[in-house]
N, C-alpha and C. Protein backbone atom coordinates (compact mmCIF):
# COMPACT_ATOMS: atom_id res chain seq x y z
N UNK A 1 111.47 55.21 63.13
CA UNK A 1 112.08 55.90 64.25
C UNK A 1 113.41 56.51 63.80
N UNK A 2 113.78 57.68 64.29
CA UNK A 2 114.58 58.67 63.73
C UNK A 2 116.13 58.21 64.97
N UNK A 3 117.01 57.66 64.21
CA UNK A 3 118.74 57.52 65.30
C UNK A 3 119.17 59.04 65.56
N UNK A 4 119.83 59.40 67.05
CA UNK A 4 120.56 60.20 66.84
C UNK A 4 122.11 59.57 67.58
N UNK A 5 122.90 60.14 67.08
CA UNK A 5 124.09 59.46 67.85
C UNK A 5 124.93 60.60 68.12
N UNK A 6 125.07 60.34 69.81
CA UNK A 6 125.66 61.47 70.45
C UNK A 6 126.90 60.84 71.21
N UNK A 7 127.88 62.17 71.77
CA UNK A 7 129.08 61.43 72.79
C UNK A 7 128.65 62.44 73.67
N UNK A 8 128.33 62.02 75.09
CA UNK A 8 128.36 62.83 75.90
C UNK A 8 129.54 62.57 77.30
N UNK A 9 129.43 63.01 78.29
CA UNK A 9 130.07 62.99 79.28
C UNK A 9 130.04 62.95 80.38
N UNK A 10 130.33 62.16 81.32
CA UNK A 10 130.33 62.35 82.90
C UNK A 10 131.43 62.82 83.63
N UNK A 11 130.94 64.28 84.12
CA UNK A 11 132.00 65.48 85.01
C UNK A 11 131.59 65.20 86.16
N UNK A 12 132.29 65.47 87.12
CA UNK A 12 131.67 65.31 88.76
C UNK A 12 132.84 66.59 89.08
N UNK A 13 132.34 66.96 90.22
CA UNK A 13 133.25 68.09 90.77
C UNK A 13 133.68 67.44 92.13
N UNK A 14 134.36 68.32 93.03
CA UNK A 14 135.61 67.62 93.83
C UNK A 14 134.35 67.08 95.30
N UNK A 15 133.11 67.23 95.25
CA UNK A 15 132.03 66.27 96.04
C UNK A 15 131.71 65.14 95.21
N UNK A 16 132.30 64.38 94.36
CA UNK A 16 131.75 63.66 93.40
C UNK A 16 130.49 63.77 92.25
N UNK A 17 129.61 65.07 93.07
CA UNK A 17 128.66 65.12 92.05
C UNK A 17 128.42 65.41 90.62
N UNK A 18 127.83 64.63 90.12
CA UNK A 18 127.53 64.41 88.65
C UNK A 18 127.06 66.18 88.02
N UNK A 19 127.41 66.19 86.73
CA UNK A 19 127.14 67.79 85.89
C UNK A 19 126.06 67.33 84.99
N UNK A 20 124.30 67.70 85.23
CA UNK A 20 123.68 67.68 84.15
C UNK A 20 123.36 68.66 83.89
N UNK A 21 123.08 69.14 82.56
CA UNK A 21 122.54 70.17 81.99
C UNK A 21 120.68 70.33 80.91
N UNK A 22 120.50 70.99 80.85
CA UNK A 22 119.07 71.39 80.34
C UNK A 22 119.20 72.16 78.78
N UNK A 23 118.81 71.54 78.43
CA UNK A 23 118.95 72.68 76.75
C UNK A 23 117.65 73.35 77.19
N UNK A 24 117.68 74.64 76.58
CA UNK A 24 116.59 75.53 76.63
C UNK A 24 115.47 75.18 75.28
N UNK A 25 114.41 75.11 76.46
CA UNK A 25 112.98 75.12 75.88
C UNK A 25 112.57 73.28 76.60
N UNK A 26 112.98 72.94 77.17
CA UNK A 26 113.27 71.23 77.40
C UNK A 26 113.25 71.36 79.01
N UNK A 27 112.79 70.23 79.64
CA UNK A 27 112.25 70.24 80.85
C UNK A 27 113.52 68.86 81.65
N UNK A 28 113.89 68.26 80.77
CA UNK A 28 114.71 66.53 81.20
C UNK A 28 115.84 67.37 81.25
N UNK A 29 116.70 66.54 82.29
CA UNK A 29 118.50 67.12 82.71
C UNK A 29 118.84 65.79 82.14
N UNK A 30 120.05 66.06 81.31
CA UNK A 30 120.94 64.69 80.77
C UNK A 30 122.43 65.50 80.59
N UNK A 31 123.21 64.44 80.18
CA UNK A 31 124.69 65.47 80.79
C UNK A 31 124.94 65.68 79.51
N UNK A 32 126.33 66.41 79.56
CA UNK A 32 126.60 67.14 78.77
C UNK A 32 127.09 66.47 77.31
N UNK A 33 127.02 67.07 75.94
CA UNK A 33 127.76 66.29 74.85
C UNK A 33 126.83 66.67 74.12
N UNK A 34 126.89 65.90 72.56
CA UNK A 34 125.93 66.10 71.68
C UNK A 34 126.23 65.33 70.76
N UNK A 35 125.91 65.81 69.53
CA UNK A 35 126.03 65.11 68.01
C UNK A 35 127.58 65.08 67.45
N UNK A 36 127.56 64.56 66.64
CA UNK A 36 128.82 64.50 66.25
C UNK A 36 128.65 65.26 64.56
N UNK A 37 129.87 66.33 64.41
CA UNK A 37 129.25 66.89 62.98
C UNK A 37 130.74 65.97 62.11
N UNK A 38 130.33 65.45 60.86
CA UNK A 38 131.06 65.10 59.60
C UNK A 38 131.61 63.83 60.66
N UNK A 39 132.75 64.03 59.72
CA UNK A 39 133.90 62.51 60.47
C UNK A 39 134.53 62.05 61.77
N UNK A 40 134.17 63.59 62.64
CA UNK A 40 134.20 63.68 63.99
C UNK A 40 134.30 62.40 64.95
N UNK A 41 135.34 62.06 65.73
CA UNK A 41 134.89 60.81 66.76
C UNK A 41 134.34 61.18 67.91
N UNK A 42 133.62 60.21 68.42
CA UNK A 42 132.72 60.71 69.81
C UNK A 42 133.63 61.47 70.58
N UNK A 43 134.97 61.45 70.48
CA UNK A 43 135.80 61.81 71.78
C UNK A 43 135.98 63.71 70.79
N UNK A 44 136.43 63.72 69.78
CA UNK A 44 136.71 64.96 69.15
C UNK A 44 135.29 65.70 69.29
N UNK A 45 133.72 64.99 68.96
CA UNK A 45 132.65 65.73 69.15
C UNK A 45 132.61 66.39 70.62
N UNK A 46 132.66 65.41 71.77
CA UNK A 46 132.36 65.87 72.75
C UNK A 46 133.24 67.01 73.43
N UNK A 47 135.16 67.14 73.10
CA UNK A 47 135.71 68.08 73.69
C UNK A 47 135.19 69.08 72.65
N UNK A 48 134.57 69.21 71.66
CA UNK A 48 134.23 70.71 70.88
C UNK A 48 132.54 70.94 71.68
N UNK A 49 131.90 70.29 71.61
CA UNK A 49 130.82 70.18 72.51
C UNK A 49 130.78 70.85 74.27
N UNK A 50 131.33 70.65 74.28
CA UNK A 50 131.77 70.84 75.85
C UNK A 50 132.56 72.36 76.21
N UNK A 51 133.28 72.53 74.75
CA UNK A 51 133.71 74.18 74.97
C UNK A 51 132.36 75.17 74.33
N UNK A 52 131.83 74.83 73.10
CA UNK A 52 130.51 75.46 72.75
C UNK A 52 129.61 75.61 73.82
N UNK A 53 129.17 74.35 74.27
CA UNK A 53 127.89 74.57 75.64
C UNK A 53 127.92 74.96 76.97
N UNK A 54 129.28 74.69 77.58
CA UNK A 54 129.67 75.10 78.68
C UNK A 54 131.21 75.75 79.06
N UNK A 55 132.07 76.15 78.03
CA UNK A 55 132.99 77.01 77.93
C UNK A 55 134.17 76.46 78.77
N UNK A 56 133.67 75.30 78.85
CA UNK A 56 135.15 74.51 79.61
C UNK A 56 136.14 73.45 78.33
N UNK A 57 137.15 73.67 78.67
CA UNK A 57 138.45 73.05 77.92
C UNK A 57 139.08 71.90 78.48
N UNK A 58 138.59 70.62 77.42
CA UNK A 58 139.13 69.27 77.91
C UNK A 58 139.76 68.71 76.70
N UNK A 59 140.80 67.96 76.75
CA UNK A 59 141.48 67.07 76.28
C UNK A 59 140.87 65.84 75.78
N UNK A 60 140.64 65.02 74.89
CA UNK A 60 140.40 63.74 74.49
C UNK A 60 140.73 62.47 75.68
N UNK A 61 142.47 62.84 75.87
CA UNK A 61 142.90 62.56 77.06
C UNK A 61 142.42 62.20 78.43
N UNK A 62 141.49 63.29 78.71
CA UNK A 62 141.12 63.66 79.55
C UNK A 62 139.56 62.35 80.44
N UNK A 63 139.56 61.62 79.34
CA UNK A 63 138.65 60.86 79.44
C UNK A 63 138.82 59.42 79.29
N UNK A 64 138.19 58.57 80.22
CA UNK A 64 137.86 57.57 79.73
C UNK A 64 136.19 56.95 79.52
N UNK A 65 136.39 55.39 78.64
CA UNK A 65 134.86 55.18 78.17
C UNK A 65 134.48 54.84 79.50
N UNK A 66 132.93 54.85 79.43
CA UNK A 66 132.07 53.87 80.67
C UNK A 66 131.37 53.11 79.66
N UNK A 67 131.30 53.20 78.62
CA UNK A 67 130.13 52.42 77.59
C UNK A 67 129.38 52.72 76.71
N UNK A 68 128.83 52.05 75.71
CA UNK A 68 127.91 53.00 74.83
C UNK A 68 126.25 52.23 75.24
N UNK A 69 125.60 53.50 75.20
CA UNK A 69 124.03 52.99 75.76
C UNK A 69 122.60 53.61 74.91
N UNK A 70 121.73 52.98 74.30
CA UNK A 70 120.79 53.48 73.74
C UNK A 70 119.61 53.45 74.85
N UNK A 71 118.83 54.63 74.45
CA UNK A 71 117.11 54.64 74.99
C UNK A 71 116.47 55.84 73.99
N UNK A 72 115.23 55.87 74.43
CA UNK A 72 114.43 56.69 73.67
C UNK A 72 114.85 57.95 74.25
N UNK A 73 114.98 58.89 72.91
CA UNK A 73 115.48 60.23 73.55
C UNK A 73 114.16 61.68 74.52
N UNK A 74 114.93 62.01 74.99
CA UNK A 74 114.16 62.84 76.40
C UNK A 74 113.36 63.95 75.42
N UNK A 75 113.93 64.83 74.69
CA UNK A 75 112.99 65.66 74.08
C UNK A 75 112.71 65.86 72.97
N UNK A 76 112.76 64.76 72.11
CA UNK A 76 112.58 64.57 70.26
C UNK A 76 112.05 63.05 70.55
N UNK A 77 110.74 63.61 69.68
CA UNK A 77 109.89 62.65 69.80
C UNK A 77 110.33 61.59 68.48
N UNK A 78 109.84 60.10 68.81
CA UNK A 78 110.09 58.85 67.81
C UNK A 78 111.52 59.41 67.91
N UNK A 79 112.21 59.20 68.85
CA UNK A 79 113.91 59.42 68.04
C UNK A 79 114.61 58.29 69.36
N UNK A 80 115.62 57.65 68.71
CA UNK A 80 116.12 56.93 69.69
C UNK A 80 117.89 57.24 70.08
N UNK A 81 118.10 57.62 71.22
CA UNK A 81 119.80 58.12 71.32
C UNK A 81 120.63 56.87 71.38
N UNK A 82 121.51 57.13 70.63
CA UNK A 82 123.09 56.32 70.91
C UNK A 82 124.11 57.04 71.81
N UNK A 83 124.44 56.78 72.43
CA UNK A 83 125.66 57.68 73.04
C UNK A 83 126.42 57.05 73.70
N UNK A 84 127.94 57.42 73.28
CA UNK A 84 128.98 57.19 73.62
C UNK A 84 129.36 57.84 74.56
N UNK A 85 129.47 57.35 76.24
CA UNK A 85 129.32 57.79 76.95
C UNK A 85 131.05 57.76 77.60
N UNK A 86 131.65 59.01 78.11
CA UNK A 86 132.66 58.88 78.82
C UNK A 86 132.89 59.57 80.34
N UNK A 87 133.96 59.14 80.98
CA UNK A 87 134.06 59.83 82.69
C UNK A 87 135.19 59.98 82.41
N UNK A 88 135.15 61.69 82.94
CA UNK A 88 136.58 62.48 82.66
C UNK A 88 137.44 61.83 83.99
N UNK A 89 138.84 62.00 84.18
CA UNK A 89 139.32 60.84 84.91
C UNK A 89 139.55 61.72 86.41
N UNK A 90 139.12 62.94 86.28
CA UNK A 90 139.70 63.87 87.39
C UNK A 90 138.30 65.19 87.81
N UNK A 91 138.27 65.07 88.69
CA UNK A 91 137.29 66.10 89.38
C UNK A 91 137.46 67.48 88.16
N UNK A 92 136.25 68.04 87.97
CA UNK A 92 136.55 69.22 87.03
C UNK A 92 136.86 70.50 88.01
N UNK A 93 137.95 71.03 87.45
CA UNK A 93 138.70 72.46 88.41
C UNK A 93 138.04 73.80 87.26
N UNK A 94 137.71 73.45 86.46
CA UNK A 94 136.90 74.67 85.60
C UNK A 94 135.42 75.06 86.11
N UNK A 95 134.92 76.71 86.00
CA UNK A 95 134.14 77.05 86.28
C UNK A 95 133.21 76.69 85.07
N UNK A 96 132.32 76.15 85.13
CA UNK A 96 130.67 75.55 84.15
C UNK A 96 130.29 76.82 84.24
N UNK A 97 129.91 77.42 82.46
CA UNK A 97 128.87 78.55 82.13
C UNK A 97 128.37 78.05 81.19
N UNK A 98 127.15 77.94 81.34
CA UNK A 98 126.08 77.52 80.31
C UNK A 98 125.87 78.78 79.24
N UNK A 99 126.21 77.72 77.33
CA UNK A 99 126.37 78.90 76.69
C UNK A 99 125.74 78.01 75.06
N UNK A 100 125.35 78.65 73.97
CA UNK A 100 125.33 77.85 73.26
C UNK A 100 123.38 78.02 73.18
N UNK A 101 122.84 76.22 72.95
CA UNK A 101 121.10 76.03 73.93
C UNK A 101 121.06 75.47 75.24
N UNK A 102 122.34 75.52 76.46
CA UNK A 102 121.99 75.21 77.64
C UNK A 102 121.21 76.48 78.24
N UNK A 103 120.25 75.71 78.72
CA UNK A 103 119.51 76.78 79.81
C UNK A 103 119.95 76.67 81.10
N UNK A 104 120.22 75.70 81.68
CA UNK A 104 120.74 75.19 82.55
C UNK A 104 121.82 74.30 83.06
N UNK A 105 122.25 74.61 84.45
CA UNK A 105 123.66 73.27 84.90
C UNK A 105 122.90 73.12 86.26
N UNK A 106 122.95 71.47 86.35
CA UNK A 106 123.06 71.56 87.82
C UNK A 106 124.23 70.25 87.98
N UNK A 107 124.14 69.88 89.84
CA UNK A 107 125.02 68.92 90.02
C UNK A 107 123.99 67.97 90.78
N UNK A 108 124.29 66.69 90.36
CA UNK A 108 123.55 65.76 91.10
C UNK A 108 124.65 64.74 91.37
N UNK A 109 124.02 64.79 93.07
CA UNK A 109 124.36 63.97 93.58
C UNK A 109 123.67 62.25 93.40
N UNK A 110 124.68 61.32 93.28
CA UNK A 110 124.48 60.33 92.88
C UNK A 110 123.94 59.10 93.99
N UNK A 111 124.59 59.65 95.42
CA UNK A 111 123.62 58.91 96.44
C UNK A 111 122.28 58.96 96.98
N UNK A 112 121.64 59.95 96.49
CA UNK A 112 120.57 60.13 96.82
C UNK A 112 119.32 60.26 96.11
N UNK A 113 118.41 60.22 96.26
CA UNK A 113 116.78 59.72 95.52
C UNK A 113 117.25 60.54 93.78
N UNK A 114 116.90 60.17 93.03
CA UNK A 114 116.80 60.87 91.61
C UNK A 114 115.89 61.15 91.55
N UNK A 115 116.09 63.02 90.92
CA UNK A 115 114.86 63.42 90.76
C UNK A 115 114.27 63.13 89.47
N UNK A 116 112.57 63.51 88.89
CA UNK A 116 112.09 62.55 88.25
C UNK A 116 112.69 63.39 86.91
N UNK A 117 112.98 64.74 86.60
CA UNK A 117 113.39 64.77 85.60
C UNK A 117 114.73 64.77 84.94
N UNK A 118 115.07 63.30 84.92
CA UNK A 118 116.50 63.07 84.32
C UNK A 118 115.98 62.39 82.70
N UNK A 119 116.48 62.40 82.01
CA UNK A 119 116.38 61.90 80.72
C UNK A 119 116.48 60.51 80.99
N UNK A 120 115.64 59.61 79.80
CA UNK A 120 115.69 58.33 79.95
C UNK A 120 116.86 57.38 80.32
N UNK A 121 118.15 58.13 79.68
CA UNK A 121 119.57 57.48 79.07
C UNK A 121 120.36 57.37 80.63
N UNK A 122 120.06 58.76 80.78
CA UNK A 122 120.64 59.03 82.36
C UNK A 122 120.00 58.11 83.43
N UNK A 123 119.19 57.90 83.80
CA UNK A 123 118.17 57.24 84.67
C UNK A 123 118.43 55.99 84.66
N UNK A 124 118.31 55.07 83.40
CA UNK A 124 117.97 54.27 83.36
C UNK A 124 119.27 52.79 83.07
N UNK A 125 120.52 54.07 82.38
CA UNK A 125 121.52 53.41 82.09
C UNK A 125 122.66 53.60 82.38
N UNK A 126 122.88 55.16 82.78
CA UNK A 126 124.09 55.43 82.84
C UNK A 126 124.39 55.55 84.76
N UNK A 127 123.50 56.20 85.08
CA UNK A 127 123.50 56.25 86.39
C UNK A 127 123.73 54.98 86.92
N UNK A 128 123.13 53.68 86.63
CA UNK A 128 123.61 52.11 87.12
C UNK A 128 124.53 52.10 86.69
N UNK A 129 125.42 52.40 85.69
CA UNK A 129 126.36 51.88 85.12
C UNK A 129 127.62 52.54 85.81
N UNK A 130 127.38 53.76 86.65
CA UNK A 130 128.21 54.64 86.98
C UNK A 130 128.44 54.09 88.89
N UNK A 131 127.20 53.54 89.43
CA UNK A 131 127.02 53.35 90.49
C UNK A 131 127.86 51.85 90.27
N UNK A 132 127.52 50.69 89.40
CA UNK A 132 128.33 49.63 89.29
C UNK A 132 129.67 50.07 89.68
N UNK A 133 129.70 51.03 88.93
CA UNK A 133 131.97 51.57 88.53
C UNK A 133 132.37 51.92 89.87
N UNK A 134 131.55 52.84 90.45
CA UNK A 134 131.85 52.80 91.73
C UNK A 134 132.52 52.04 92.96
N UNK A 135 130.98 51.14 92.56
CA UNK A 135 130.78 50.00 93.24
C UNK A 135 132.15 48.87 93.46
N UNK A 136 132.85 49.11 92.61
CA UNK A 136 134.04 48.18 92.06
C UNK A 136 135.31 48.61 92.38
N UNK A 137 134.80 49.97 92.69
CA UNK A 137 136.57 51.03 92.22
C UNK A 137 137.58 50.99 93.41
């Protein structure tokens, strides 16, 4: 089985809802972030990540962790994701343009039914993990 290890991110806008996105040619929504290139840390991958795919400008700062979580990845087959997952600490005031291989943005709302195509990681780990934080806050 093939590792990939990604940092991605949890944005919500000023309704709380969550920012997933779609790479083009791919059917699963998982949020935003990616790979990390050379010596890169999850936090340096994801603010270069985040201006490449969706043309918004964040700070390292700008974030804190929620956790790191593995599952089988949504559209590469035998491959399993790592990702270092973070929640930016403030509603995003930037306009999202999908640029880069996003095909898509949407916003999901987190109180209500999930639809079935979220990526494994999202679904299964991060979304509880985000509803816990909540749950607490």
């Amino acid at each position: 089985m093939h590792h990939l290890h990604i940092a991605a991110a949890c944005l919500f806008n000023t309704q709380g809802h969550l920012l997933t996105v779609r790479k083009r040619g791919t059917q699963a929504w998982m949020l935003p972030g990616g790979k990390r290139d050379g010596d890169e840390t999850p936090l340096q991958a994801l603010v270069r990540e985040l201006q490449e795919e969706l043309q918004i400008t964040m700070a390292a700062a700008d974030f804190a962790p929620l956790g790191q979580f593995s599952a089988i990845a949504a559209n590469e087959a035998a491959t399993q994701v790592h990702a270092h997952v973070l929640v930016a600490h403030a509603p995003l005031q930037q306009t999202v343009q999908a640029a880069a291989e996003i095909a898509g943005v949407q916003w999901l709302a987190l109180d209500q039914p999930l639809p079935g195509t979220l990526a494994p990681l999202l679904r299964s780990q991060v979304i509880p993990a985000l509803r816990a934080r909540n749950a607490t806050a």
